[in-house]
Protein backbone atom coordinates (compact mmCIF):
# COMPACT_ATOMS: atom_id res chain seq x y z
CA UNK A 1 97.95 -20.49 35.13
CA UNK A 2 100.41 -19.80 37.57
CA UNK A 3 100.41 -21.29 41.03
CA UNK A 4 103.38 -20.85 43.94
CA UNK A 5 104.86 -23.39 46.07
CA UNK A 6 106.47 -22.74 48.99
CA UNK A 7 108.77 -25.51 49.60
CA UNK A 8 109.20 -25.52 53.58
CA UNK A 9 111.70 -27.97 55.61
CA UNK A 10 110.16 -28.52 59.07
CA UNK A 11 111.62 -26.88 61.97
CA UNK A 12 115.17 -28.86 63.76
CA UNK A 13 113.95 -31.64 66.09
CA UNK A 14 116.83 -32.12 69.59
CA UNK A 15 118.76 -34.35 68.08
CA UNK A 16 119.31 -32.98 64.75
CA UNK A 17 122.88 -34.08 63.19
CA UNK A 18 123.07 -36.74 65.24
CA UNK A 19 121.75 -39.97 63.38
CA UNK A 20 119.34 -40.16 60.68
CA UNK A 21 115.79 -39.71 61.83
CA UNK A 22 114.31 -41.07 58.32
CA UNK A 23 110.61 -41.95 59.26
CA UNK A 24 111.05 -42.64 63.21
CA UNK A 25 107.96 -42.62 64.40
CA UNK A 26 107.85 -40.35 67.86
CA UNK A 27 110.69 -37.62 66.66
CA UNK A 28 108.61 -34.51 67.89
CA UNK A 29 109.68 -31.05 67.88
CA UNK A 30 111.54 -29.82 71.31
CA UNK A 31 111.64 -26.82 72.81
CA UNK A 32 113.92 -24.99 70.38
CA UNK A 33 112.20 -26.29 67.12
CA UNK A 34 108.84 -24.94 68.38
CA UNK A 35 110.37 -21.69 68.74
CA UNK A 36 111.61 -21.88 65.55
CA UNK A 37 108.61 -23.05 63.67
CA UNK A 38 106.79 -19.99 65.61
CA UNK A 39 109.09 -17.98 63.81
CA UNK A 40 109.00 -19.38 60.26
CA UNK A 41 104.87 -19.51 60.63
CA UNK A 42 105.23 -15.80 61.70
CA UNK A 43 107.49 -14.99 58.62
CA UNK A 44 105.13 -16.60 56.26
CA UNK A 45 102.25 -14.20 57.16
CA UNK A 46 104.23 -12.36 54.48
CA UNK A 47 102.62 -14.87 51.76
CA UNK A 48 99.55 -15.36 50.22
CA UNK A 49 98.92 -18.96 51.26
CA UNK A 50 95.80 -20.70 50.14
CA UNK A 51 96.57 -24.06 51.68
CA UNK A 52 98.71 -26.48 53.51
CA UNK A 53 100.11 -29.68 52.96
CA UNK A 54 102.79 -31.94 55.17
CA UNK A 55 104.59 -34.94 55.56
CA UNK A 56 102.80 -37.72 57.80
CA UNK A 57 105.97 -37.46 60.05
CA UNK A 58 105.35 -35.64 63.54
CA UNK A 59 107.52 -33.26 62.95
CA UNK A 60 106.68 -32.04 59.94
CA UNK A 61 103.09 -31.96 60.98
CA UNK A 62 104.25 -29.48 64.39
CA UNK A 63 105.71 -27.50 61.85
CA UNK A 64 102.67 -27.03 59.67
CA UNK A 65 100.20 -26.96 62.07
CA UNK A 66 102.36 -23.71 63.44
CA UNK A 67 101.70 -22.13 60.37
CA UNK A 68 98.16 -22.67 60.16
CA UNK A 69 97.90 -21.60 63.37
CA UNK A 70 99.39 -18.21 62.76
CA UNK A 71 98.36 -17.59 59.14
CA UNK A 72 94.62 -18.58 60.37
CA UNK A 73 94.63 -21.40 58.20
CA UNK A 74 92.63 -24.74 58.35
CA UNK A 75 94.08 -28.07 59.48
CA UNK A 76 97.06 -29.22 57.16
CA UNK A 77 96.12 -32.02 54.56
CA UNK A 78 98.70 -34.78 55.36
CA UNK A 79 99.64 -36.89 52.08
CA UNK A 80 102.42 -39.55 51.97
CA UNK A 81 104.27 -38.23 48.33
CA UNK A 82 105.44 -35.42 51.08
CA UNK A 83 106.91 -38.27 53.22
CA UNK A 84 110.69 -38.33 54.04
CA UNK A 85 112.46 -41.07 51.99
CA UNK A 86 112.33 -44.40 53.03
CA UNK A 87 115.66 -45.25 54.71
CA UNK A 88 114.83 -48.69 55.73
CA UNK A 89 117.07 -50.28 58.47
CA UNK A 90 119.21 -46.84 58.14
CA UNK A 91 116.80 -44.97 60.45
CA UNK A 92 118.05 -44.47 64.21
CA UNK A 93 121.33 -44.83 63.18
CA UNK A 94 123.87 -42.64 64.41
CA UNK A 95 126.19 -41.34 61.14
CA UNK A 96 128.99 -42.74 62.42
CA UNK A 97 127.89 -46.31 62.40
CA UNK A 98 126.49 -45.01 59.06
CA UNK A 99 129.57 -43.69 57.44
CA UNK A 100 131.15 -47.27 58.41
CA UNK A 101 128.70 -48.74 55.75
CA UNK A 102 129.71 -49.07 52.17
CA UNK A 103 126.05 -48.91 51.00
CA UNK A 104 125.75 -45.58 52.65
CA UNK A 105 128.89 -44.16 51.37
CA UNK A 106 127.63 -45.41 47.87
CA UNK A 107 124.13 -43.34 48.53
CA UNK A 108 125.84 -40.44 49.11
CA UNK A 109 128.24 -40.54 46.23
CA UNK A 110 126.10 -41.90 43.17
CA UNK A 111 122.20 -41.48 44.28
CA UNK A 112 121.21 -41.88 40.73
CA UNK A 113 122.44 -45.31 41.27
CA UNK A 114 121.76 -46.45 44.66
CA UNK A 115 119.03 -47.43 46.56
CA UNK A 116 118.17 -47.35 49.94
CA UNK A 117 117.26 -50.78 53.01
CA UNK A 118 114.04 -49.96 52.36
CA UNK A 119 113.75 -50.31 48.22
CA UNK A 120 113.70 -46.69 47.51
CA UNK A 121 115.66 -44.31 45.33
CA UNK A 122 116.07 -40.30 44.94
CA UNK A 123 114.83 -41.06 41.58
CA UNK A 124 112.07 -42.56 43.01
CA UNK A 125 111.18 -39.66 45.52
CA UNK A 126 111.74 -37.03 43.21
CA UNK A 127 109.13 -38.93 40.81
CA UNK A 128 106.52 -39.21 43.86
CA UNK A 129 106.96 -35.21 44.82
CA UNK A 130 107.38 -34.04 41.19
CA UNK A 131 103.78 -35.85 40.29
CA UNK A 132 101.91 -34.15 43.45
CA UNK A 133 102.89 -30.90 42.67
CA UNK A 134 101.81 -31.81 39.02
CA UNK A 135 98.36 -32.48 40.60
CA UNK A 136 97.99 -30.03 42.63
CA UNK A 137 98.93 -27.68 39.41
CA UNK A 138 95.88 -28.70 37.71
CA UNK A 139 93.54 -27.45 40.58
CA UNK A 140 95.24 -24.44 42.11
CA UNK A 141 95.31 -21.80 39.64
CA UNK A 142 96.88 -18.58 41.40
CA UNK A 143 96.90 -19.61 44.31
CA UNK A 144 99.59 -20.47 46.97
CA UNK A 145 100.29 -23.51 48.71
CA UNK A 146 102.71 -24.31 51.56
CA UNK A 147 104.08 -27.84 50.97
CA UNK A 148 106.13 -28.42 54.50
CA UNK A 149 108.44 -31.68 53.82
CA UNK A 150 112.60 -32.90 54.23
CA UNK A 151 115.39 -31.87 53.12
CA UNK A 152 116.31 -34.39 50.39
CA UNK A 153 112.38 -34.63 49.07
CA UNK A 154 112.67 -30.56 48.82
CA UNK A 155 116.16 -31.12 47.17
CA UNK A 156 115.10 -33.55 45.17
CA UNK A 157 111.88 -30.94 43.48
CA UNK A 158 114.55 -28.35 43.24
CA UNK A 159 116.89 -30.20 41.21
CA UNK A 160 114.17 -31.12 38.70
CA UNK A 161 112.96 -27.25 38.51
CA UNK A 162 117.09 -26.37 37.96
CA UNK A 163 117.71 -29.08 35.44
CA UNK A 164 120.13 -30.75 37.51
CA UNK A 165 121.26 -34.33 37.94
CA UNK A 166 119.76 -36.17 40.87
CA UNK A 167 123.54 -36.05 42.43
CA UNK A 168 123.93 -32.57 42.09
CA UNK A 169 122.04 -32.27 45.89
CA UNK A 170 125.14 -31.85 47.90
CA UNK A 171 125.80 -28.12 45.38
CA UNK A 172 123.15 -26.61 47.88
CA UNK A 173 121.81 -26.45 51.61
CA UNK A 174 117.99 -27.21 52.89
CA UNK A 175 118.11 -26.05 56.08
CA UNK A 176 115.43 -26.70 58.97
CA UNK A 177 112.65 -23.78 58.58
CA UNK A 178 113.62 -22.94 55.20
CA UNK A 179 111.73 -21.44 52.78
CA UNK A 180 112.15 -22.08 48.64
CA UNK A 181 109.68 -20.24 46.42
CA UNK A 182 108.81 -22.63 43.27
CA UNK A 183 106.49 -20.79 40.81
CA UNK A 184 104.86 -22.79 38.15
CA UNK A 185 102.78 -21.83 34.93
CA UNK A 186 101.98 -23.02 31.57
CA UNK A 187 105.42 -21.26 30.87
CA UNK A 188 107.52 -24.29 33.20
CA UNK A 189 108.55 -23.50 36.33
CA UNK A 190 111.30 -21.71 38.07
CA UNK A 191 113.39 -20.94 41.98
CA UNK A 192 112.20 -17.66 43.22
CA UNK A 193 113.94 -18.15 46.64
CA UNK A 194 116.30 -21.00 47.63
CA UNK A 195 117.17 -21.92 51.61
CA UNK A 196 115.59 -18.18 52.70
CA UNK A 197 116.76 -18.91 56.30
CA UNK A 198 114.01 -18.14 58.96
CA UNK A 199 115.89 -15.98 61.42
């Protein structure tokens, strides 16, 4: 068995950088990140993708739907383990009300220790991604599926596949319309690309 995972951030939304989106409901792609989800869905016509699956969040789903579109793919299957984390009462907030906060200096120190406003760790969201790629593992025999997601759920799959501690995720970038090649067999799993940068 041996089945490939393209691990894909979606494309930068306007405000990118400047407070934490989390799960905002609304946050679409702008002019900009459409163009540059045109380009990633017009780089990944490179791939053999079988399938497509996002995070609910809009835009994630712009992003995916851009690469159906161009790879003549159906619709994207949406499915919540994809789902950015939960950041609770921390979403909307710019980072420098953010950095002001000792609970969010503590996330970003020890985050096999800390939790999030909303209840959830990066344990927690590396469990959730870690078990649907399991299940999609047992279906999907050579085949390859485009899982479009966030940065710290794609971080968080990546340190598993490494080996590396939950607060190892600073040691390496996840940037918007990024590509990282999993593949997986009855052998384990390994990185084939990491943060291939969509020019």
């Amino acid at each position: 068995m041996t089945l490939t995972i393209f691990l894909v951030r979606h494309a930068a939304h306007d405000n990118l950088g400047r407070f934490l989106a989390g799960r905002l409901q609304g946050l679409s792609l702008g002019t900009a990140g459409k163009a540059q989800a045109l380009r990633l869905a017009q780089r990944m016509t490179r791939e053999k993708i079988d399938a497509i699956y996002t995070s609910p969040r809009e835009r994630t789903r712009e992003t995916a739907e851009a690469i159906a579109s161009v790879n003549d793919l159906r619709a994207p299957a949406v499915v919540e383990e994809l789902d950015e984390v939960n950041f609770g009462s921390w979403s909307g907030q710019t980072f420098d009300t953010l950095n002001a906060d000792e609970h969010w200096v503590r996330w970003n120190t020890v985050r096999s220790q800390a939790r999030t406003p909303g209840g959830e760790s990066m344990l927690d969201v590396q469990r959730r991604v870690l078990l649907f790629i399991e299940e999609l593992g047992r279906h999907n025999d050579d085949k390859g599926l485009a899982l479009i997601s966030h940065a710290d759920v794609i971080k968080a799959a990546v340190s598993w596949v490494l080996g590396l501690p939950i607060d190892a995720w600073p040691r390496f970038d996840i940037a918007p319309a990024s590509i990282t090649t999993v593949m997986i067999g009855d052998w384990g799993a390994k990185i084939v690309t990491l943060n291939e940068i969509t020019q």
